[in-house]
C-alpha atoms as a PDB file:
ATOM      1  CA  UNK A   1       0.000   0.000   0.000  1.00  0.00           C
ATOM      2  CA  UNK A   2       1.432   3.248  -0.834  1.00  0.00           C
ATOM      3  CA  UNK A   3       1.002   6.627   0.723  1.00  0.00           C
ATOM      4  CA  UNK A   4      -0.958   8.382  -0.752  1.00  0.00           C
ATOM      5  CA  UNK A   5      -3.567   5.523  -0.785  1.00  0.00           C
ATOM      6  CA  UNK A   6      -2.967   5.490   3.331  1.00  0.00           C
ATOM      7  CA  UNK A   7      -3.644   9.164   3.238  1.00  0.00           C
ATOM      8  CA  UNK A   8      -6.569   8.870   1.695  1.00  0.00           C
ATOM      9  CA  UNK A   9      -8.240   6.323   3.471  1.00  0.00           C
ATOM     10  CA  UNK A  10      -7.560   8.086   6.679  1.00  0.00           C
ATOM     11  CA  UNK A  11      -9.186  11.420   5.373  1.00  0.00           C
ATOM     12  CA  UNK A  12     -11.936   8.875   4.558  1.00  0.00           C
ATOM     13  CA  UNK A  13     -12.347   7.068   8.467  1.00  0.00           C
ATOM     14  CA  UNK A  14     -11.546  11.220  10.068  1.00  0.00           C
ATOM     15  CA  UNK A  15     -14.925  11.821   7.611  1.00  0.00           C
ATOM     16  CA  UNK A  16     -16.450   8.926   9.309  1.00  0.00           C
ATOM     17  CA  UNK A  17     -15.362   9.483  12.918  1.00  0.00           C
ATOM     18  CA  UNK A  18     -16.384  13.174  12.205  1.00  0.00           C
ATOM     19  CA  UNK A  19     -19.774  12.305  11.112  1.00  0.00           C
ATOM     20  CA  UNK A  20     -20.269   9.966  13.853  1.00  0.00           C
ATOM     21  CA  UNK A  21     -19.474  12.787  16.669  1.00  0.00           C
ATOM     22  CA  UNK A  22     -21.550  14.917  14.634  1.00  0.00           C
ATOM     23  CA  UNK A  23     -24.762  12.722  14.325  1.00  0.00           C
ATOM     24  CA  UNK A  24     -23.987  11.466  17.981  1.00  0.00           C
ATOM     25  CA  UNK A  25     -23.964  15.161  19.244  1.00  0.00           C
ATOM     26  CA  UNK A  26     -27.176  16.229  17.796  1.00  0.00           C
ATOM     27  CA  UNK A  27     -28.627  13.276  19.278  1.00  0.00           C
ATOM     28  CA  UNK A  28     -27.344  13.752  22.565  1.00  0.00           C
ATOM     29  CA  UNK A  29     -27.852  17.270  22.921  1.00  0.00           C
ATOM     30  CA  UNK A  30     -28.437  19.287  19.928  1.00  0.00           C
ATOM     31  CA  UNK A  31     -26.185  22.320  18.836  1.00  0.00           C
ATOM     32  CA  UNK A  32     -23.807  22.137  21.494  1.00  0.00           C
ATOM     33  CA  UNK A  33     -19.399  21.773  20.988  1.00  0.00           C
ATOM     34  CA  UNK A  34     -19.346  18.600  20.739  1.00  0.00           C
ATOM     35  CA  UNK A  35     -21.365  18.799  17.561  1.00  0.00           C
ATOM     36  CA  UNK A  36     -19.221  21.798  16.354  1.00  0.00           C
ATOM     37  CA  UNK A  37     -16.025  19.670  16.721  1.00  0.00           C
ATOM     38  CA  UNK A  38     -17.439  16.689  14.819  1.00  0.00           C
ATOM     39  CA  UNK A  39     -18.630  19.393  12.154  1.00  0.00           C
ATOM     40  CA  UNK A  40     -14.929  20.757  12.220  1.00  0.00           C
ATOM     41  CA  UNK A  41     -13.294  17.265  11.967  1.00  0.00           C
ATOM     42  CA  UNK A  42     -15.391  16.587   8.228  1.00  0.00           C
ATOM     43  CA  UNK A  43     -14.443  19.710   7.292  1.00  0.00           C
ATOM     44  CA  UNK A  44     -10.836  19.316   7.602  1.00  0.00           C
ATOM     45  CA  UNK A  45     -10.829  16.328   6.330  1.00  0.00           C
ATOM     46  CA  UNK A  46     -12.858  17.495   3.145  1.00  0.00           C
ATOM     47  CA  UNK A  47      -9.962  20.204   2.537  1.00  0.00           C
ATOM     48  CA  UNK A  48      -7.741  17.811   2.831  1.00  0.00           C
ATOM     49  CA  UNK A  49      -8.875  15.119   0.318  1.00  0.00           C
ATOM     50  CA  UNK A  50      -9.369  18.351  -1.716  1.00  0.00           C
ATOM     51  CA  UNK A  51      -6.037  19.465  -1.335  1.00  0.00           C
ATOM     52  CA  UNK A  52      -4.688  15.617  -2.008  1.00  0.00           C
ATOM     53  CA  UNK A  53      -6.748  15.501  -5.118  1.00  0.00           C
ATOM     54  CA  UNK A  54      -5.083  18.719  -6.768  1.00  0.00           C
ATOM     55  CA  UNK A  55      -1.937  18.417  -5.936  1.00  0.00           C
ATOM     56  CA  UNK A  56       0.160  15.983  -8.526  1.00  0.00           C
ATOM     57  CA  UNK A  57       3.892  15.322  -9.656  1.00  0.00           C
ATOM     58  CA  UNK A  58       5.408  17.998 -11.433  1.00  0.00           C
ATOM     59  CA  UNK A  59       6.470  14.918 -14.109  1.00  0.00           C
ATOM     60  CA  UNK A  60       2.959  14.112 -14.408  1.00  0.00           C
ATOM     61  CA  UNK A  61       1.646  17.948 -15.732  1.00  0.00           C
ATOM     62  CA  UNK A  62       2.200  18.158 -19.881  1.00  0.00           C
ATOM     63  CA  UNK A  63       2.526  21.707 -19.562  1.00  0.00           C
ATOM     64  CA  UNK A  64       6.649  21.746 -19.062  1.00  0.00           C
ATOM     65  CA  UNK A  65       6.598  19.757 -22.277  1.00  0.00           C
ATOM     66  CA  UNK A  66       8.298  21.740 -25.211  1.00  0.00           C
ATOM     67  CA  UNK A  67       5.501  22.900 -27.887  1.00  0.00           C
ATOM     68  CA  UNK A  68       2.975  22.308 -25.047  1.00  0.00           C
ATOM     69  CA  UNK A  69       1.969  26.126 -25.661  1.00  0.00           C
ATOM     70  CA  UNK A  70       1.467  25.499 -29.906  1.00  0.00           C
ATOM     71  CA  UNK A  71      -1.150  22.687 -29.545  1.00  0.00           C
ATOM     72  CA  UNK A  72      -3.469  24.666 -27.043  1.00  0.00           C
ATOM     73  CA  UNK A  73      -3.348  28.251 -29.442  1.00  0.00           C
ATOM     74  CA  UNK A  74      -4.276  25.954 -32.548  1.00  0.00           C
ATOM     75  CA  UNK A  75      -7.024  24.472 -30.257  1.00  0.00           C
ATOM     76  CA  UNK A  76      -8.451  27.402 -28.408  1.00  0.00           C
ATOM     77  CA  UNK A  77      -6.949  30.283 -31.445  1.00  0.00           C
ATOM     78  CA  UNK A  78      -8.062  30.656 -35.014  1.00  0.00           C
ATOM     79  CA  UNK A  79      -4.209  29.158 -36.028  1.00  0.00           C
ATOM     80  CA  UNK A  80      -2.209  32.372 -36.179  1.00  0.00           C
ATOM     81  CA  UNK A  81       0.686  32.306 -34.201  1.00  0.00           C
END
């Protein structure tokens, strides 16, 4: 198992956990902090699957390719360079 799988799967159970405080606290005694926290806890974890999800390798992006710039003015531009 790799890394960034790991990370992912525990952005995935702090969801869960998160979800469970939340649901748990509005059971047990509505809006109170403990129902803020869980609310807090899925949010971070959302940024950070988010955050995981945008960031790639810099060898992966075909934008430090040469002529990378030529192929997306003849698609997007009327072909004038």
């Amino acid at each position: 198992m790799n890394n960034e799988s790991l990370r992912f799967e525990l952005l995935f159970a702090g969801q869960l956990i998160g979800s469970i405080i939340l649901v748990g606290g509005l059971f047990l005694g509505g809006l109170t902090t403990l129902t803020f926290i869980g609310g807090a806890i899925i949010l971070c974890c959302i940024v950070g699957l988010a955050y995981m999800a945008v960031v790639d390798e810099p060898s992966d992006r075909p934008v430090g390719t040469p002529g990378y710039r030529g192929r997306l003015r003849s698609m997007l531009g009327r072909g004038s360079k």
